[in-house]
PDB file of N, CA and C in Angstrom:
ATOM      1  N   UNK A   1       0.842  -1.181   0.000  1.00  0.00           N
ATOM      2  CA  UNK A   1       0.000   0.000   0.000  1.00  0.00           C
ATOM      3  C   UNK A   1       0.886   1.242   0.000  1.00  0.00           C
ATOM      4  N   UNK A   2       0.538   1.797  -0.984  1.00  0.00           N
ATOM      5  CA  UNK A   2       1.178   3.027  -0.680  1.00  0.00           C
ATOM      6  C   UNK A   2       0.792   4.400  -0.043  1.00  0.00           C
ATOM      7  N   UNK A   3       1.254   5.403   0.697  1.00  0.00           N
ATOM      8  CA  UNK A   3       0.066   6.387   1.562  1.00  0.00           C
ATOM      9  C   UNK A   3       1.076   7.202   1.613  1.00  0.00           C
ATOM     10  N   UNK A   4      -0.166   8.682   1.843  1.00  0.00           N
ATOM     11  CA  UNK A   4       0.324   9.834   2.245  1.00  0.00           C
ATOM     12  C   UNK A   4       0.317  10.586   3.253  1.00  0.00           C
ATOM     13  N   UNK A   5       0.205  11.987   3.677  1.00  0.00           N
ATOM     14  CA  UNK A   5      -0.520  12.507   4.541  1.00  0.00           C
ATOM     15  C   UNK A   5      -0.906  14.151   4.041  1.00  0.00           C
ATOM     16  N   UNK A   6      -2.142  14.034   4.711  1.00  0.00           N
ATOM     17  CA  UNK A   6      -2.340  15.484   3.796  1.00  0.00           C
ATOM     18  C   UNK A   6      -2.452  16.344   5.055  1.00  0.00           C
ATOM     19  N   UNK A   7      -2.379  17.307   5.032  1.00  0.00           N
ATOM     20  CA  UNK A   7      -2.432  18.544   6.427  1.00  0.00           C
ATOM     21  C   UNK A   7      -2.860  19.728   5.660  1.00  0.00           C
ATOM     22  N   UNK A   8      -3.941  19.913   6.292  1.00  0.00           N
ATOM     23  CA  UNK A   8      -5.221  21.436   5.722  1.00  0.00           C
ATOM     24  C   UNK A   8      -5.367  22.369   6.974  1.00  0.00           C
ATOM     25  N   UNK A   9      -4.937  23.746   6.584  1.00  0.00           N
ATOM     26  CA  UNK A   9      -4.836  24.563   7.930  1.00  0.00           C
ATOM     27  C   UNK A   9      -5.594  25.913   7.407  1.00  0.00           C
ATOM     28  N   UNK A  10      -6.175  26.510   7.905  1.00  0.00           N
ATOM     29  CA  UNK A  10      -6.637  27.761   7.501  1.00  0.00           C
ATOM     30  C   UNK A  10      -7.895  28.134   8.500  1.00  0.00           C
ATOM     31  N   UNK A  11      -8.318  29.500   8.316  1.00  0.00           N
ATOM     32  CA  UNK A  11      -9.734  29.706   8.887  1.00  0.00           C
ATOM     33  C   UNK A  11     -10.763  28.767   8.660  1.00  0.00           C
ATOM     34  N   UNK A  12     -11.497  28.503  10.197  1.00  0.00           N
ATOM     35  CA  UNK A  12     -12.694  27.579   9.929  1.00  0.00           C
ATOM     36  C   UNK A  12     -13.689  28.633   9.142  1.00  0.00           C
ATOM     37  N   UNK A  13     -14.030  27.418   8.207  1.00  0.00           N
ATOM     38  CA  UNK A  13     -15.575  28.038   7.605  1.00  0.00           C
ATOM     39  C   UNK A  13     -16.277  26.393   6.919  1.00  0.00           C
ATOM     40  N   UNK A  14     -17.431  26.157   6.421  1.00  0.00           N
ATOM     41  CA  UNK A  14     -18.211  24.879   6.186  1.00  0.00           C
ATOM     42  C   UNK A  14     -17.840  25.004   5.176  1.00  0.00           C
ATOM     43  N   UNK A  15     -17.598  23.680   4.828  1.00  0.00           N
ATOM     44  CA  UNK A  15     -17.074  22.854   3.609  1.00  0.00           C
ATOM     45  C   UNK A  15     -15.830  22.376   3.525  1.00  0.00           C
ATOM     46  N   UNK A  16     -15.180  22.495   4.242  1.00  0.00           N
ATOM     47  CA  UNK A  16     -13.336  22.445   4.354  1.00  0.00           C
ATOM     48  C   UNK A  16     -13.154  21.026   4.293  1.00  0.00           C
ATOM     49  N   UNK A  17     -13.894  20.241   4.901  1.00  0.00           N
ATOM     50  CA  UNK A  17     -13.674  18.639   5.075  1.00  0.00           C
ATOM     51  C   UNK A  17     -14.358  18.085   3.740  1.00  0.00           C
ATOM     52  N   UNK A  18     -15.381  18.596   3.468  1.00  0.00           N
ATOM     53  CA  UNK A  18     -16.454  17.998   2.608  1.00  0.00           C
ATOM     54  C   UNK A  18     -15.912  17.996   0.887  1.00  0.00           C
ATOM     55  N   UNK A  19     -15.255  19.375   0.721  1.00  0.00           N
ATOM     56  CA  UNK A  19     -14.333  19.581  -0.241  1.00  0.00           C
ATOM     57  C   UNK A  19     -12.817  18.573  -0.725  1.00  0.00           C
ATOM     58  N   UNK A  20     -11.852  19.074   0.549  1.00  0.00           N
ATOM     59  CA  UNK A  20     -11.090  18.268   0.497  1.00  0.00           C
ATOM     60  C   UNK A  20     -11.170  16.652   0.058  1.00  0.00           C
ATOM     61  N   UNK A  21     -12.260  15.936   0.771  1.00  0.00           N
ATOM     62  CA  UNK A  21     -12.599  14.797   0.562  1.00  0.00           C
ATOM     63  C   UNK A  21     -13.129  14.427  -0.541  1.00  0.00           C
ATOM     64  N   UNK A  22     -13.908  15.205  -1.534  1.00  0.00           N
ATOM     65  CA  UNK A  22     -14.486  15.395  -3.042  1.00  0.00           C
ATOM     66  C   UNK A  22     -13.147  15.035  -3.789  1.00  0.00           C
ATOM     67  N   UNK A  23     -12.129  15.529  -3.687  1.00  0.00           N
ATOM     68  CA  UNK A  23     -10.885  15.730  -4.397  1.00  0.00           C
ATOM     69  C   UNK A  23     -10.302  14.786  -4.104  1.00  0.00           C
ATOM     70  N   UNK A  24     -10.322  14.161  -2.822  1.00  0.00           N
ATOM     71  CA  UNK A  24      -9.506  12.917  -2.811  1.00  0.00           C
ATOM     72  C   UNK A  24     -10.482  11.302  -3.578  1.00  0.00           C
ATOM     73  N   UNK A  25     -11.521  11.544  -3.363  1.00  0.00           N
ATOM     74  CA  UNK A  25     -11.955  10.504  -3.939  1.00  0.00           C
ATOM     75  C   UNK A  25     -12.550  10.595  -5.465  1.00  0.00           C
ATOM     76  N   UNK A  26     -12.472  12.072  -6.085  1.00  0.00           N
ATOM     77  CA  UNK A  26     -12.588  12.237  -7.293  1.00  0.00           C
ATOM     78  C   UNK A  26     -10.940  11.527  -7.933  1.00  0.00           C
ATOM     79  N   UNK A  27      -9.983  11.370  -7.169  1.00  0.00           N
ATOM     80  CA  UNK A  27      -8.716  10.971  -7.909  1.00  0.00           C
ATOM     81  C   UNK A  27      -8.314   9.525  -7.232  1.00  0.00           C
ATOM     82  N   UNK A  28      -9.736   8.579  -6.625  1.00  0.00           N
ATOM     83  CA  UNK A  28      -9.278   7.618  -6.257  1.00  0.00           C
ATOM     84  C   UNK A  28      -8.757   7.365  -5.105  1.00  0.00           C
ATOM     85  N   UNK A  29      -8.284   8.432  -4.219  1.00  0.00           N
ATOM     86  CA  UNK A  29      -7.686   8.059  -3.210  1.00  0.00           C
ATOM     87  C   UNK A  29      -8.440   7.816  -1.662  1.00  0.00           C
ATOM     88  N   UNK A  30      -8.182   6.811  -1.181  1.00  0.00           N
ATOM     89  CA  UNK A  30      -8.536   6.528   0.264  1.00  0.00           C
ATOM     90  C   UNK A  30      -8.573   6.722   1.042  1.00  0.00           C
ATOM     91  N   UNK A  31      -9.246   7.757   2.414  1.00  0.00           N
ATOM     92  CA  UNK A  31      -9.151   8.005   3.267  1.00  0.00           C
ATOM     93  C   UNK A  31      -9.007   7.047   4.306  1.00  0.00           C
ATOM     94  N   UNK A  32      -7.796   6.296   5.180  1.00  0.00           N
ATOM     95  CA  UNK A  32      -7.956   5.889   5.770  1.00  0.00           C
ATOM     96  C   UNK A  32      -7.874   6.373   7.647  1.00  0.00           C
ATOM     97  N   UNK A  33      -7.147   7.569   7.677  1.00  0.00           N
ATOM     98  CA  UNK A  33      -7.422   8.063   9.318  1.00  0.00           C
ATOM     99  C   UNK A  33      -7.476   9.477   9.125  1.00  0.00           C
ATOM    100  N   UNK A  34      -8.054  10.569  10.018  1.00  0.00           N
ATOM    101  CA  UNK A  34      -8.453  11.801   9.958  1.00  0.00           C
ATOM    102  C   UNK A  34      -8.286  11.843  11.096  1.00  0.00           C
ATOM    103  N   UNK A  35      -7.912  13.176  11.876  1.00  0.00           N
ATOM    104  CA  UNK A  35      -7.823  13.658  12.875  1.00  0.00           C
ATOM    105  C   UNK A  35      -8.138  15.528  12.287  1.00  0.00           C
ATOM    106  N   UNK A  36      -8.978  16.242  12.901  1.00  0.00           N
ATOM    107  CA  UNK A  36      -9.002  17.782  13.007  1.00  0.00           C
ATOM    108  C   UNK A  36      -9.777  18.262  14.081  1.00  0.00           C
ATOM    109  N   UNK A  37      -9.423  19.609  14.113  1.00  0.00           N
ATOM    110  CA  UNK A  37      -9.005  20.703  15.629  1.00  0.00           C
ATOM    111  C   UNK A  37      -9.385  21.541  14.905  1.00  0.00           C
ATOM    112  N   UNK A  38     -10.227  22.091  16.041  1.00  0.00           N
ATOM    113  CA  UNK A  38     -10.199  23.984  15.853  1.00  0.00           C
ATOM    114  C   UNK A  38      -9.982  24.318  16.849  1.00  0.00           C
ATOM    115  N   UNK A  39      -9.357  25.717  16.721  1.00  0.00           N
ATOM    116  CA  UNK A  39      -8.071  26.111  17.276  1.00  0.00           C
ATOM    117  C   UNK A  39      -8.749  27.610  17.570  1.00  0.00           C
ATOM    118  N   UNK A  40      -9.693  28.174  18.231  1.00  0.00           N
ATOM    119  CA  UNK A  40     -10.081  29.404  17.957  1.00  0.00           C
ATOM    120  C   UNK A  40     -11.051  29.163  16.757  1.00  0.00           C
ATOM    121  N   UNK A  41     -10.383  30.104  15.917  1.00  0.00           N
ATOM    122  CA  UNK A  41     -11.010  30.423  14.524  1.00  0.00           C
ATOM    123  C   UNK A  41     -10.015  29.704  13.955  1.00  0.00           C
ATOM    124  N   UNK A  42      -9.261  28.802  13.896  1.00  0.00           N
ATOM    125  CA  UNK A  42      -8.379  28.165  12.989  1.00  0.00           C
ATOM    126  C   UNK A  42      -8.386  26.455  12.909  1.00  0.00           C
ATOM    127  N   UNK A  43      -8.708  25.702  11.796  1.00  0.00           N
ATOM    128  CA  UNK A  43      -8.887  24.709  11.167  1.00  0.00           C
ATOM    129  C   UNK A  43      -7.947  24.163  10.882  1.00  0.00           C
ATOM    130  N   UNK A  44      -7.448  22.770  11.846  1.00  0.00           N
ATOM    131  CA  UNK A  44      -6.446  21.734  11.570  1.00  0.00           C
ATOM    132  C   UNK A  44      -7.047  20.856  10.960  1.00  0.00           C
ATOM    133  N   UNK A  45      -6.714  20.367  10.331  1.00  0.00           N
ATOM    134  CA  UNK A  45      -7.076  18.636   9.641  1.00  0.00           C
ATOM    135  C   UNK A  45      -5.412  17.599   9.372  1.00  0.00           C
ATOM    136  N   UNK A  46      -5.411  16.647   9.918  1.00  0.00           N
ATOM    137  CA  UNK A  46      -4.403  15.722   9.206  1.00  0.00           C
ATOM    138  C   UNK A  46      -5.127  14.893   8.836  1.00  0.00           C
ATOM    139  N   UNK A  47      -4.690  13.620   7.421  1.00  0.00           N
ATOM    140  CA  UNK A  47      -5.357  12.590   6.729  1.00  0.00           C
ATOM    141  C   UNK A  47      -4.182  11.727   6.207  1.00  0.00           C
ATOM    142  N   UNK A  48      -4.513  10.349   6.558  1.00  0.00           N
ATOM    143  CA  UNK A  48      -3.551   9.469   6.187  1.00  0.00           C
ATOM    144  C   UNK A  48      -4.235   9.336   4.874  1.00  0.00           C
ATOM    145  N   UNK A  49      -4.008   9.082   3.754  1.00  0.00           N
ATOM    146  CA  UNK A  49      -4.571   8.684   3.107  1.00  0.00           C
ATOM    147  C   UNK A  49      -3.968   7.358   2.317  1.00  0.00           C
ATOM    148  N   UNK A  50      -4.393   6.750   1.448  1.00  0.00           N
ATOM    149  CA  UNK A  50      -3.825   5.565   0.801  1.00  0.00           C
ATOM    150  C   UNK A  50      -4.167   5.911  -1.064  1.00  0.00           C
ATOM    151  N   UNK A  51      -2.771   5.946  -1.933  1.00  0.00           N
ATOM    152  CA  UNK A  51      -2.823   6.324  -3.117  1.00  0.00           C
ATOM    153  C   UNK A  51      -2.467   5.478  -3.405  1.00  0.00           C
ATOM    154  N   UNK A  52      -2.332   4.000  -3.302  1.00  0.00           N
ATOM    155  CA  UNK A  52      -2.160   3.023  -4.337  1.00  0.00           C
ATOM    156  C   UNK A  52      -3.054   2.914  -5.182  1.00  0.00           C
ATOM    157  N   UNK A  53      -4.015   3.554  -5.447  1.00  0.00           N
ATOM    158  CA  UNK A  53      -5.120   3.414  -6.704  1.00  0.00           C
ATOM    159  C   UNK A  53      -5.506   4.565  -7.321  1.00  0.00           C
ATOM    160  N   UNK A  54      -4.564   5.659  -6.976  1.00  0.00           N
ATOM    161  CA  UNK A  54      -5.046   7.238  -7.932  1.00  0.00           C
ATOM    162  C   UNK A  54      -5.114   7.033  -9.701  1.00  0.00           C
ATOM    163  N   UNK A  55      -5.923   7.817  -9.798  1.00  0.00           N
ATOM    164  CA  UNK A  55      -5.801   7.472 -11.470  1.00  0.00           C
ATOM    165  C   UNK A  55      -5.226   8.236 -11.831  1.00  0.00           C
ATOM    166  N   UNK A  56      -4.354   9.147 -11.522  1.00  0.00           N
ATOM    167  CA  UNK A  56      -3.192  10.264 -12.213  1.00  0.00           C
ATOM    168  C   UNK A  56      -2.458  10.243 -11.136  1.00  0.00           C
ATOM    169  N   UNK A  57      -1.064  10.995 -11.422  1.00  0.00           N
ATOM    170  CA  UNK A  57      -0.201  10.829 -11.217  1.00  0.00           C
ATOM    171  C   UNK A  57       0.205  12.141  -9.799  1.00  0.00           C
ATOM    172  N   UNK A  58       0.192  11.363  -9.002  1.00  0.00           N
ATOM    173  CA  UNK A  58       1.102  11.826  -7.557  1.00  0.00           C
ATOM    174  C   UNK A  58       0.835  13.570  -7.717  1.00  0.00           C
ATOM    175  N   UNK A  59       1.798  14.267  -8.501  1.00  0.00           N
ATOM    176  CA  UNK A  59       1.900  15.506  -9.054  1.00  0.00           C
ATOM    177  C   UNK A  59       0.414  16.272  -9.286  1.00  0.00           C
ATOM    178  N   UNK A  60      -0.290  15.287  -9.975  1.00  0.00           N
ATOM    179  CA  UNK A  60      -1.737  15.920 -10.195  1.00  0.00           C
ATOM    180  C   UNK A  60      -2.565  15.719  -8.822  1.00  0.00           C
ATOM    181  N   UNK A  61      -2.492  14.967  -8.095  1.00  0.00           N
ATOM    182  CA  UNK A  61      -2.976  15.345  -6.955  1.00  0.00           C
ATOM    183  C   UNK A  61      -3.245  15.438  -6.218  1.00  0.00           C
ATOM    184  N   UNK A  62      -1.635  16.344  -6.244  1.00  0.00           N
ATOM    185  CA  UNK A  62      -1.166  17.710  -5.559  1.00  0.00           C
ATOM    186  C   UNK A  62      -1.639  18.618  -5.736  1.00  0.00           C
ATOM    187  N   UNK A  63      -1.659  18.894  -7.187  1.00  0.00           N
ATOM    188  CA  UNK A  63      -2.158  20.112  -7.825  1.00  0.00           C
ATOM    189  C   UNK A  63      -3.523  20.489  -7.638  1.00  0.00           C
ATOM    190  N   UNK A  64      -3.996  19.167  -7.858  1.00  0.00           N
ATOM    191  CA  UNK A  64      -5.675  19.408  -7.441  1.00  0.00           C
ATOM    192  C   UNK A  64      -5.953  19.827  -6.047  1.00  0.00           C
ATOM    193  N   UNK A  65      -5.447  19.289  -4.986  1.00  0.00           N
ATOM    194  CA  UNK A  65      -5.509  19.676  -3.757  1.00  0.00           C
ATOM    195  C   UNK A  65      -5.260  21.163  -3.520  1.00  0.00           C
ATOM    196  N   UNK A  66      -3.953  21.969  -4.017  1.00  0.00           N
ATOM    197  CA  UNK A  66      -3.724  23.138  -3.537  1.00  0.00           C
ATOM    198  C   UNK A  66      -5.029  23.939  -4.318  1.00  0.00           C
ATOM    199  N   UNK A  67      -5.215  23.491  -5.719  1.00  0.00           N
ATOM    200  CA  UNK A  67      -6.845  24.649  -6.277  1.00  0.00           C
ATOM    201  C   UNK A  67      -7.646  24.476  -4.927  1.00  0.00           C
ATOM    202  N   UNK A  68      -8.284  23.244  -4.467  1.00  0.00           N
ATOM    203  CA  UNK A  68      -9.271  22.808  -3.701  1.00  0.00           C
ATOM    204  C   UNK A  68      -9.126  23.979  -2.656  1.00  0.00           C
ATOM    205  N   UNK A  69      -7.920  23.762  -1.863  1.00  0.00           N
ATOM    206  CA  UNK A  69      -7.352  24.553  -0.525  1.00  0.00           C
ATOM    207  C   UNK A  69      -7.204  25.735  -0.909  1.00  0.00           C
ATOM    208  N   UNK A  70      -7.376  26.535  -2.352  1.00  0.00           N
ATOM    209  CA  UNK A  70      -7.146  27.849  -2.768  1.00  0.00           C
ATOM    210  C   UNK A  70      -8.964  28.567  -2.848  1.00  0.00           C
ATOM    211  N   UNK A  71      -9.440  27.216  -3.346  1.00  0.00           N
ATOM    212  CA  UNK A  71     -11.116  27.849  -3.764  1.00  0.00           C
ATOM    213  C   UNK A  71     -11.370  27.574  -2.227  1.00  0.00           C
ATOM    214  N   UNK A  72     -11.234  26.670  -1.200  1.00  0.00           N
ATOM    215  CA  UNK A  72     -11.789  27.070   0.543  1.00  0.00           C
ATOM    216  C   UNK A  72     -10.837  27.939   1.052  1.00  0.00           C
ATOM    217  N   UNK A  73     -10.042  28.379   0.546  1.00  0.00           N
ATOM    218  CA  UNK A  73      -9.434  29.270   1.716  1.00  0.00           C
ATOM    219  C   UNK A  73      -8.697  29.097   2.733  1.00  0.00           C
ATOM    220  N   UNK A  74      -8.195  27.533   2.313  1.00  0.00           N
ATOM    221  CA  UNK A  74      -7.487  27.099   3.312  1.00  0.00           C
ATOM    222  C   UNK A  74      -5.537  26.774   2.629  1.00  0.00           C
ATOM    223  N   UNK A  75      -5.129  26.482   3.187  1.00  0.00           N
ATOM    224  CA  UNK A  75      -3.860  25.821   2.917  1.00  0.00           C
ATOM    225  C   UNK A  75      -3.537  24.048   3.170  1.00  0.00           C
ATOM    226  N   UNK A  76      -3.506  23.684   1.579  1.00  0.00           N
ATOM    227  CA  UNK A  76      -3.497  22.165   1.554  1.00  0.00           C
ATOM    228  C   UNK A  76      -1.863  21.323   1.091  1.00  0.00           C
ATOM    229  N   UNK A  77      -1.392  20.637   2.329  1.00  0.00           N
ATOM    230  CA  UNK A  77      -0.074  19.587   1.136  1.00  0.00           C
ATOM    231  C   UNK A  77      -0.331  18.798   1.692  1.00  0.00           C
ATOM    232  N   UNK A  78       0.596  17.705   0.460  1.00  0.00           N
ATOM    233  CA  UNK A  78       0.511  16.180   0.639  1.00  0.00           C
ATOM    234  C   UNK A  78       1.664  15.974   0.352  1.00  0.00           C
ATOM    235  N   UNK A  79       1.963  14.996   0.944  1.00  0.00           N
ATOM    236  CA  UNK A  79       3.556  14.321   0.906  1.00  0.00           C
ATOM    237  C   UNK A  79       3.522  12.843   1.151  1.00  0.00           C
ATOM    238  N   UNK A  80       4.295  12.034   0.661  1.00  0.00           N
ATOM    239  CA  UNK A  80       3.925  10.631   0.231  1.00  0.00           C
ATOM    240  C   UNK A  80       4.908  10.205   2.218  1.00  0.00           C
ATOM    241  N   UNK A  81       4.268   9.818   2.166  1.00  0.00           N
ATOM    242  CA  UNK A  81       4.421   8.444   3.392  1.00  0.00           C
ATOM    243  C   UNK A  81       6.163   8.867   4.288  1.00  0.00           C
ATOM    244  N   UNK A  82       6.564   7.731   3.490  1.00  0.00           N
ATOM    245  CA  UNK A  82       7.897   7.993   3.523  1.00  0.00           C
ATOM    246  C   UNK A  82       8.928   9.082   3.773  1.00  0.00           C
ATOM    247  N   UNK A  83       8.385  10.342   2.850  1.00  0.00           N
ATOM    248  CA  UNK A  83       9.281  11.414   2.882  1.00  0.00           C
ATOM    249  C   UNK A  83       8.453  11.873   4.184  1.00  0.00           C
ATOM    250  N   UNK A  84       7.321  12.238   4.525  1.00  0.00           N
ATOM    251  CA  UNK A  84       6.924  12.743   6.152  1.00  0.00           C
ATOM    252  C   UNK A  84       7.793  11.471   6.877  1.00  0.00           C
ATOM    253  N   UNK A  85       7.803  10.585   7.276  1.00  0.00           N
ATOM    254  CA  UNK A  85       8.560   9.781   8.300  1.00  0.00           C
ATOM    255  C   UNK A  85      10.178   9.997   8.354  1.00  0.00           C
ATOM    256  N   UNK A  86      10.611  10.308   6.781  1.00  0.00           N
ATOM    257  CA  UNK A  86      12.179  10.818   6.431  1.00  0.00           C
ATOM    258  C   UNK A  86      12.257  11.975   7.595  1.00  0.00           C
ATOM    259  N   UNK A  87      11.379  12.792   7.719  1.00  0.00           N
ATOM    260  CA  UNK A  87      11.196  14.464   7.924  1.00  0.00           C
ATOM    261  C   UNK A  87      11.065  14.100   9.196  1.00  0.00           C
ATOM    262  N   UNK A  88      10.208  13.600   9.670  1.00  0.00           N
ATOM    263  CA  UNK A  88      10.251  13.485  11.016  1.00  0.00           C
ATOM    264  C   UNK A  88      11.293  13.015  12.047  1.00  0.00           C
ATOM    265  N   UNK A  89      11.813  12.119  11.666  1.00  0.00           N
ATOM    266  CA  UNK A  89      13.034  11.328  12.228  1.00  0.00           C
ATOM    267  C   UNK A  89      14.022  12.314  12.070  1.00  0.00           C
ATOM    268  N   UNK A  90      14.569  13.507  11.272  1.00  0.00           N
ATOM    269  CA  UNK A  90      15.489  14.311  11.580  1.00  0.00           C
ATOM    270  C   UNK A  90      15.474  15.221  12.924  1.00  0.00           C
TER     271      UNK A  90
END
């Protein structure tokens, strides 16, 4: 299996989860754990997700995610598995 993690931060407002999640399963990908916080007025989300079955390519979406996180107003990345655990362990 291969997986990522996605982390969405910005002002709370409705739709932030509902969106994000449109985009991940419009490209195939699996939500398998979620955790989010509000923070005040501010909107955490982390998402493990699982991309062994995207139908485009890694790069696309990415790309799709940051429009998504650009049309809510939030701030969206994803980073494959590995390189967050690389990152962390330093």
């Amino acid at each position: 299996m291969k997986r990522a993690v996605v982390t969405v931060i910005g002002k709370d407002r409705p739709g932030i989860i509902a969106g994000v999640s449109k985009t991940l399963a419009e490209k195939q990908a699996n939500i398998l754990d979620v955790s989010q916080t509000l923070m005040d007025t501010i909107f955490t989300m982390s998402m493990l997700i699982d991309v062994t079955e995207i139908d485009a390519q890694f790069d696309d979406l990415q790309n799709s995610l940051k429009q998504t996180g650009d049309a809510l107003g939030v701030s969206v990345h994803i980073q494959r598995e590995e390189i967050f655990n690389s990152i962390s362990q330093i």
